[in-house]
PDB file of N, CA and C in Angstrom:
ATOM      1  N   UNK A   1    -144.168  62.466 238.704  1.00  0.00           N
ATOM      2  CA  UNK A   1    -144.422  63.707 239.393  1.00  0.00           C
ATOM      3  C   UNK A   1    -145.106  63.400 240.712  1.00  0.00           C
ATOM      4  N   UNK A   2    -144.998  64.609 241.401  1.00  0.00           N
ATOM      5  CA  UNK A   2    -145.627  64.007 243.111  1.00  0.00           C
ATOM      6  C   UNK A   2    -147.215  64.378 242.422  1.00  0.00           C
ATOM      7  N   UNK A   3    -147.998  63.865 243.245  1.00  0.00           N
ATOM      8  CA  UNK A   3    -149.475  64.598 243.089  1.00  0.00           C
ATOM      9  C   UNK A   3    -149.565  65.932 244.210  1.00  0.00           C
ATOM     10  N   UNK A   4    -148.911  66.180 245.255  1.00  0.00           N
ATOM     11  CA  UNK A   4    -148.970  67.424 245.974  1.00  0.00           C
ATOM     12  C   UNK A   4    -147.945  68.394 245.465  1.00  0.00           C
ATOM     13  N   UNK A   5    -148.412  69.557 244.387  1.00  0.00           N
ATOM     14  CA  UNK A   5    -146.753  70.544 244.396  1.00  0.00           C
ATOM     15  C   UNK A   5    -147.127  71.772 244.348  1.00  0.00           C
ATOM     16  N   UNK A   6    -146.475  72.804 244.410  1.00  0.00           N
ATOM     17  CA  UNK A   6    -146.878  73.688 245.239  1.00  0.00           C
ATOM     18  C   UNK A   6    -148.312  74.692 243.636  1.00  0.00           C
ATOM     19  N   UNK A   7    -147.281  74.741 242.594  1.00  0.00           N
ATOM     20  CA  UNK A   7    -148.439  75.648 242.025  1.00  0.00           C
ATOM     21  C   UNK A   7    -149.373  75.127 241.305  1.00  0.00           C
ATOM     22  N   UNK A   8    -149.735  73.738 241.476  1.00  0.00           N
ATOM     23  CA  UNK A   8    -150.527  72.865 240.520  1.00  0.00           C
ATOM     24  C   UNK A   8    -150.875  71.332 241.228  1.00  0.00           C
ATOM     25  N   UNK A   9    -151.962  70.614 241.129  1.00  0.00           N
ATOM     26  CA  UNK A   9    -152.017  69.367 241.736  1.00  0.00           C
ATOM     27  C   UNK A   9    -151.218  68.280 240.346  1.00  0.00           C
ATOM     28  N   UNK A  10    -150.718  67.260 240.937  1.00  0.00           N
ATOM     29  CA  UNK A  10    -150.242  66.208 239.869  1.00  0.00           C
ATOM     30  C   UNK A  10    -151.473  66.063 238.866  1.00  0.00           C
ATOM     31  N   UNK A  11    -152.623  65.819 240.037  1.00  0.00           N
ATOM     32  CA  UNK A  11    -153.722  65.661 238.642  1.00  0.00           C
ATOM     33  C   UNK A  11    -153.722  66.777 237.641  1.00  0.00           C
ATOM     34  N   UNK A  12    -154.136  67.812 238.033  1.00  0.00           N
ATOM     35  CA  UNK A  12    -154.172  68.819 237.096  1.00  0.00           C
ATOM     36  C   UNK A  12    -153.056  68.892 236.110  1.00  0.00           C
ATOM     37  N   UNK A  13    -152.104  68.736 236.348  1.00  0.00           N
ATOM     38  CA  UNK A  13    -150.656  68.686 235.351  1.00  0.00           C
ATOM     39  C   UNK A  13    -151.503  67.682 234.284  1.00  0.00           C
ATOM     40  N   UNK A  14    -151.041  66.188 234.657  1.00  0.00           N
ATOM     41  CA  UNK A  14    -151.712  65.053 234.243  1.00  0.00           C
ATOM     42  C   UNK A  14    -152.731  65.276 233.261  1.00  0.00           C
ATOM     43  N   UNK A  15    -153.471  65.709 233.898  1.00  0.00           N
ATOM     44  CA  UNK A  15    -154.993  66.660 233.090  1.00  0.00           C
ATOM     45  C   UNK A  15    -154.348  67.377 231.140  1.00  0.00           C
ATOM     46  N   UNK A  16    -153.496  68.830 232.118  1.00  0.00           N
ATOM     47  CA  UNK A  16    -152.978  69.441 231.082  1.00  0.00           C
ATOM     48  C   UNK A  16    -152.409  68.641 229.531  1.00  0.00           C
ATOM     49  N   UNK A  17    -151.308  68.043 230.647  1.00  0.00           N
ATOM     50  CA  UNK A  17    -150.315  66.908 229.394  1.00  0.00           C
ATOM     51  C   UNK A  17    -151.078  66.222 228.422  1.00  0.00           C
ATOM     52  N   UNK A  18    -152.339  65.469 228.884  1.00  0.00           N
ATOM     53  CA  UNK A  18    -153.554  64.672 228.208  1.00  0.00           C
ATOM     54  C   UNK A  18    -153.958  65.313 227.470  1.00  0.00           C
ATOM     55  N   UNK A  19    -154.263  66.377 226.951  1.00  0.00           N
ATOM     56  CA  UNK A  19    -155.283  67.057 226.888  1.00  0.00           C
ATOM     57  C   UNK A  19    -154.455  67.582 224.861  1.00  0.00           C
ATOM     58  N   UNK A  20    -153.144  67.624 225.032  1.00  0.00           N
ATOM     59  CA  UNK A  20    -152.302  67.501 224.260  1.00  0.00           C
ATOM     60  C   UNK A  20    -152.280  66.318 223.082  1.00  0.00           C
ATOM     61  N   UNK A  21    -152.865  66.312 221.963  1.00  0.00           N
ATOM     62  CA  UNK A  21    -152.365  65.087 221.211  1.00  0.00           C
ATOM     63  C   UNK A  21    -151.227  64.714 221.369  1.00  0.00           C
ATOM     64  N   UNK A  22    -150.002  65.209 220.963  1.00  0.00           N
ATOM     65  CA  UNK A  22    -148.923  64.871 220.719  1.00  0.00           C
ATOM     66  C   UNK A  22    -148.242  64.316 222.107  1.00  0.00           C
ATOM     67  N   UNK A  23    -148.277  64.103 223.197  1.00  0.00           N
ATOM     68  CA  UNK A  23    -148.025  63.807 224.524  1.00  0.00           C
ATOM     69  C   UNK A  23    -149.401  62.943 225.137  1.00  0.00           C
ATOM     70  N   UNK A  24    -149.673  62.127 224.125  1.00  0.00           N
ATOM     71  CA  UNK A  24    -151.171  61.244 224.747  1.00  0.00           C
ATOM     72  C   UNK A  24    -150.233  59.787 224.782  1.00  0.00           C
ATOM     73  N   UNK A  25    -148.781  59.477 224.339  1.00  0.00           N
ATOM     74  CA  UNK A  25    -147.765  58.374 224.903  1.00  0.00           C
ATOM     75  C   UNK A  25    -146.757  58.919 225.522  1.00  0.00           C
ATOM     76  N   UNK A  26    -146.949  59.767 226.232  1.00  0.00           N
ATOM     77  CA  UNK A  26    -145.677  59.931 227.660  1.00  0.00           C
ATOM     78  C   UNK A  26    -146.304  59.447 228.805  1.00  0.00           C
ATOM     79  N   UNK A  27    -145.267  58.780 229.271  1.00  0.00           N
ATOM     80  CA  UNK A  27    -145.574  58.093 230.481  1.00  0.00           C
ATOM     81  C   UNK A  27    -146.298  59.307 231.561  1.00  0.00           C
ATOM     82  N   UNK A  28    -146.751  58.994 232.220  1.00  0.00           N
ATOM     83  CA  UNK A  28    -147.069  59.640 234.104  1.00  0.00           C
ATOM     84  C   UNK A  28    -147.000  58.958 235.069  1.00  0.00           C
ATOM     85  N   UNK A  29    -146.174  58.939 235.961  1.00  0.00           N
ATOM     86  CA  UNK A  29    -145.811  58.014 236.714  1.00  0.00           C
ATOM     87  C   UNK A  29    -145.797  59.257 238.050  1.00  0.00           C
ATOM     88  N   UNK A  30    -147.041  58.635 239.312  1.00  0.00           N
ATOM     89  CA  UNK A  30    -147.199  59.462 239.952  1.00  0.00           C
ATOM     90  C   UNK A  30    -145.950  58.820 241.457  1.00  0.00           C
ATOM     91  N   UNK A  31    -145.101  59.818 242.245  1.00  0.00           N
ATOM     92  CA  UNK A  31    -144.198  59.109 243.035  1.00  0.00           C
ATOM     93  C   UNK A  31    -144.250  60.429 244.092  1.00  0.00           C
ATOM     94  N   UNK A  32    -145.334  59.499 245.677  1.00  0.00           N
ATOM     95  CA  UNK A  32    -146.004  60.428 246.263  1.00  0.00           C
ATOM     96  C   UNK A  32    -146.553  59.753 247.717  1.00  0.00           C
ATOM     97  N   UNK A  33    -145.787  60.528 249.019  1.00  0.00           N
ATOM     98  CA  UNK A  33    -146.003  59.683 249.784  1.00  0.00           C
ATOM     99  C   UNK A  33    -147.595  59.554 250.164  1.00  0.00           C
ATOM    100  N   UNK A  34    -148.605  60.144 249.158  1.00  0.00           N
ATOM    101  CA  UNK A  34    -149.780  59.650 249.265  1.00  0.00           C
ATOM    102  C   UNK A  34    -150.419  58.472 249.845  1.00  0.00           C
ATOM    103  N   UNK A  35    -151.022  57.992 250.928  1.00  0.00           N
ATOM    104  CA  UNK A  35    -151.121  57.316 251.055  1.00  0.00           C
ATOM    105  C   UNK A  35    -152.555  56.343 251.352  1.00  0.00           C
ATOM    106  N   UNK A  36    -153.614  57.904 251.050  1.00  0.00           N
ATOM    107  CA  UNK A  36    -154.779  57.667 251.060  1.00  0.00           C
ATOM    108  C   UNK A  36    -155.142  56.749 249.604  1.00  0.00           C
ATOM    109  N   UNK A  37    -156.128  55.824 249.523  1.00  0.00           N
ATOM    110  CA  UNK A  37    -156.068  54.429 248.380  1.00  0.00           C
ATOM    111  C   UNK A  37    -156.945  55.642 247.484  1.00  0.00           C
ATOM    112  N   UNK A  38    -157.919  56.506 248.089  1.00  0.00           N
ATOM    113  CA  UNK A  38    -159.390  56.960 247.040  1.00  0.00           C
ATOM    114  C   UNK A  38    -158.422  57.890 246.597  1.00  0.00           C
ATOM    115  N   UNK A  39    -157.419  59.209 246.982  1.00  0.00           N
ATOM    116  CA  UNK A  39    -156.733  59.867 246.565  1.00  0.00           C
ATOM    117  C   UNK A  39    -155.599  59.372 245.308  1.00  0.00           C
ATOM    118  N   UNK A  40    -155.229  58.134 245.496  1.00  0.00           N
ATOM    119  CA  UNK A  40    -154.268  57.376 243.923  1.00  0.00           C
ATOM    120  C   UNK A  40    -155.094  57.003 243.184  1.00  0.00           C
ATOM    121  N   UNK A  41    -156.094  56.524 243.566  1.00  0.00           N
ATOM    122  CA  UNK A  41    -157.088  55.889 242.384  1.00  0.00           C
ATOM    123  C   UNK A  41    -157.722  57.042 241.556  1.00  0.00           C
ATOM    124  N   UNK A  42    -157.743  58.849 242.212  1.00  0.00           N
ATOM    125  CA  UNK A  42    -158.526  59.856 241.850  1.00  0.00           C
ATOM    126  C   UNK A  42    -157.243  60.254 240.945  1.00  0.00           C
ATOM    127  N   UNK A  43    -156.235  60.156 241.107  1.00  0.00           N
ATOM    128  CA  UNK A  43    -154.949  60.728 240.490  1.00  0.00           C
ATOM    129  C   UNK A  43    -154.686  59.732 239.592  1.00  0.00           C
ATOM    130  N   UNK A  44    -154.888  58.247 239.249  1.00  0.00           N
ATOM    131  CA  UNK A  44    -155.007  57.613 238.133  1.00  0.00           C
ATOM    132  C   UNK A  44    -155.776  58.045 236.903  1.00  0.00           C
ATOM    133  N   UNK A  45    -157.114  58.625 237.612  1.00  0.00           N
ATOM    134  CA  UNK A  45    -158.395  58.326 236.744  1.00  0.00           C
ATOM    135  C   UNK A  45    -157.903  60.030 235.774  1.00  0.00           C
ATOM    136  N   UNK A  46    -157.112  60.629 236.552  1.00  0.00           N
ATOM    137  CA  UNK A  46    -156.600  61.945 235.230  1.00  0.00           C
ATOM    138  C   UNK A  46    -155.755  61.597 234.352  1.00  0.00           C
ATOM    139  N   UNK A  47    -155.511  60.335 234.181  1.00  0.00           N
ATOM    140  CA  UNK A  47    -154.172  60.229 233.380  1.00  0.00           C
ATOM    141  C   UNK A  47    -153.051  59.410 233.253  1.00  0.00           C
ATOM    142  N   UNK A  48    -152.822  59.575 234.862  1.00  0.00           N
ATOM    143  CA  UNK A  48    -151.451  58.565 234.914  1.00  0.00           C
ATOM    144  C   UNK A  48    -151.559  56.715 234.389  1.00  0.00           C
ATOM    145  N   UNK A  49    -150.737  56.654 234.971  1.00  0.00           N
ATOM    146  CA  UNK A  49    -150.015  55.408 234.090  1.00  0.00           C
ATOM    147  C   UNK A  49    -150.066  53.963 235.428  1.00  0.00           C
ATOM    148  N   UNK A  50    -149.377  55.386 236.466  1.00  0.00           N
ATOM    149  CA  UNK A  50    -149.579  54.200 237.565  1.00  0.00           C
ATOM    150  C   UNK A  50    -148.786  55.506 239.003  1.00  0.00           C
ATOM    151  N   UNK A  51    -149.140  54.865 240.214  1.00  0.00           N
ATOM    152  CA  UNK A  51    -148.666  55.422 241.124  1.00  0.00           C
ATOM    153  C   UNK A  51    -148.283  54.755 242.013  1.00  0.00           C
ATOM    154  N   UNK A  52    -147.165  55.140 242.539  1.00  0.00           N
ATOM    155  CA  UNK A  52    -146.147  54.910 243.122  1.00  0.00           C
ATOM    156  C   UNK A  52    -145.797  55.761 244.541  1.00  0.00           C
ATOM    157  N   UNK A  53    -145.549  54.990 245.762  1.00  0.00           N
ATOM    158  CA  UNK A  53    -145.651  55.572 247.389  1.00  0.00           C
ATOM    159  C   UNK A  53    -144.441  55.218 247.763  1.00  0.00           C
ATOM    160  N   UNK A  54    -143.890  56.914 248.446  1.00  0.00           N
ATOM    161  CA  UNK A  54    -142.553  56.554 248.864  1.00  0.00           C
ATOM    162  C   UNK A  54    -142.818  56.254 250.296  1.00  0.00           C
ATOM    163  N   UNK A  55    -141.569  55.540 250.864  1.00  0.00           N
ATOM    164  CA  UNK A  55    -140.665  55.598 250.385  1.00  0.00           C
ATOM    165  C   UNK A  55    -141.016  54.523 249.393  1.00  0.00           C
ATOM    166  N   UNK A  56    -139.276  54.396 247.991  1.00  0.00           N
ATOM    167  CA  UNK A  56    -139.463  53.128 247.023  1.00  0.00           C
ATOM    168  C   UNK A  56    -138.120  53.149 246.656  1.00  0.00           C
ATOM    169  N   UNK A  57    -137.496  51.631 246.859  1.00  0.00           N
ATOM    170  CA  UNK A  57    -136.494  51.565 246.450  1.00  0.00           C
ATOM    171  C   UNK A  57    -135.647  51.958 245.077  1.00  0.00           C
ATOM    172  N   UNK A  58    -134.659  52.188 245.348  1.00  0.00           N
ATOM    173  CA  UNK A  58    -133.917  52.962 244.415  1.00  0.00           C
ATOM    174  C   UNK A  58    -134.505  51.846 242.561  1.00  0.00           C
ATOM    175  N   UNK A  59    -134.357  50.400 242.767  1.00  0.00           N
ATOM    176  CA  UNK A  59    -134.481  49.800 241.664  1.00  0.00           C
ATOM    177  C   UNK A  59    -135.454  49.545 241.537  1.00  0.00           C
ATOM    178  N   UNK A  60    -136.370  49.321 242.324  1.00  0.00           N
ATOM    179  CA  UNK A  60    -138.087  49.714 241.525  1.00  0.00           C
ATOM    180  C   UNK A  60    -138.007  50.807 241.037  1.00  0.00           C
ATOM    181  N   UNK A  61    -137.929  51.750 241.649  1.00  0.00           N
ATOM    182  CA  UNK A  61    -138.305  52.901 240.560  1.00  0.00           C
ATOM    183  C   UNK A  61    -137.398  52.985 239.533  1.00  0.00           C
ATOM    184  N   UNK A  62    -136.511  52.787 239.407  1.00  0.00           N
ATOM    185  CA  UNK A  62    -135.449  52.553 238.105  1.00  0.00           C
ATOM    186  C   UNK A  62    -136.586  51.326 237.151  1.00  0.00           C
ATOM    187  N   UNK A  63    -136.761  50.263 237.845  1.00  0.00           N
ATOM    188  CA  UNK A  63    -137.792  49.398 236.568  1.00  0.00           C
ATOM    189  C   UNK A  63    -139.057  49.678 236.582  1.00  0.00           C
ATOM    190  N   UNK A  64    -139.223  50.625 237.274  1.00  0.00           N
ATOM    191  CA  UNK A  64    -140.905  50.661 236.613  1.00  0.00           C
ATOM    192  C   UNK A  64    -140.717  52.076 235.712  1.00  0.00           C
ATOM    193  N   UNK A  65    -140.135  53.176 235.890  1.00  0.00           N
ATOM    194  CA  UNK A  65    -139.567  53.797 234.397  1.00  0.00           C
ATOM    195  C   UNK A  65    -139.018  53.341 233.596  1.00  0.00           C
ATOM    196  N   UNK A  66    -138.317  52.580 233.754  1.00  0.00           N
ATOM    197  CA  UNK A  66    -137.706  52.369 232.111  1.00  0.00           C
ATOM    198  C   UNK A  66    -138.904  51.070 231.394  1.00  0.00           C
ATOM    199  N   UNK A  67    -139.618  50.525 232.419  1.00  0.00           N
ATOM    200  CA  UNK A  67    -140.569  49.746 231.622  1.00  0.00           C
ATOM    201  C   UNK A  67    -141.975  50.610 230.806  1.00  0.00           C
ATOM    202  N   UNK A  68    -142.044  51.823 231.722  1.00  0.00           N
ATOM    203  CA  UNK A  68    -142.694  52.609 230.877  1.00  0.00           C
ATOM    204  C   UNK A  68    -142.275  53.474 229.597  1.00  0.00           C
ATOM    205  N   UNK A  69    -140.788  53.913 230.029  1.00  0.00           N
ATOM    206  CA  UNK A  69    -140.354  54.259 228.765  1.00  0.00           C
ATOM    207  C   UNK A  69    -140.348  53.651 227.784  1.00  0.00           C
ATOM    208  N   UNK A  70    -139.822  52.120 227.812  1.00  0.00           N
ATOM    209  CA  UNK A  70    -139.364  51.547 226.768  1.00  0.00           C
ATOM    210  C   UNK A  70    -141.179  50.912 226.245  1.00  0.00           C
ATOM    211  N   UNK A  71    -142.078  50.860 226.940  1.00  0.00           N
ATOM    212  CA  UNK A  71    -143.354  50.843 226.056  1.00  0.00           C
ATOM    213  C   UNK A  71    -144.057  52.085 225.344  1.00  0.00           C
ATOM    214  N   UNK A  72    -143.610  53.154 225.875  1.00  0.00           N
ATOM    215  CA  UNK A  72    -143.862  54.274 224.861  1.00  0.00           C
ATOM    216  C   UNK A  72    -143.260  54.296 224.026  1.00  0.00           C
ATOM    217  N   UNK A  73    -141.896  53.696 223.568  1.00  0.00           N
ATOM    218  CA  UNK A  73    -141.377  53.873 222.116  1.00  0.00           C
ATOM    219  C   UNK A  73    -142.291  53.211 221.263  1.00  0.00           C
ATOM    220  N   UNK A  74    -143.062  52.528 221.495  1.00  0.00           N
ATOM    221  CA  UNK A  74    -143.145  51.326 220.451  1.00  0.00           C
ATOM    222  C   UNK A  74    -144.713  52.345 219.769  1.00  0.00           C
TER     223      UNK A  74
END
């Protein structure tokens, strides 16, 4: 998810999802031309998994989801 959207911050989502037992192993993968360092590190500390600044090539972001997916199955 981006961390800027219009009716909610990524953190706050992030926040929400957590806050959920049953959704405490879904990935969050923040993808956001954020580029301030204290602003990703503040959007980590709700939740996510990891964040990510566009632009980003098409196959990074293809392997850094499916490496998160495929560690939430387990």
């Amino acid at each position: 998810m981006d961390l800027h959207m219009p009716e909610c911050s990524g953190a706050e989502l992030a926040r929400v999802i957590r806050y959920h037992e049953g959704f405490q192993s879904v990935p969050i993968v923040y993808l956001s031309a954020e580029e301030a360092l204290d602003q990703q590190i503040r959007a980590l500390g709700s939740g996510a998994d990891d964040f990510l600044t566009k632009p980003i090539s098409d196959v990074y972001l293809v392997a850094s989801v499916r490496a998160r997916a495929l560690r939430s199955r387990w």
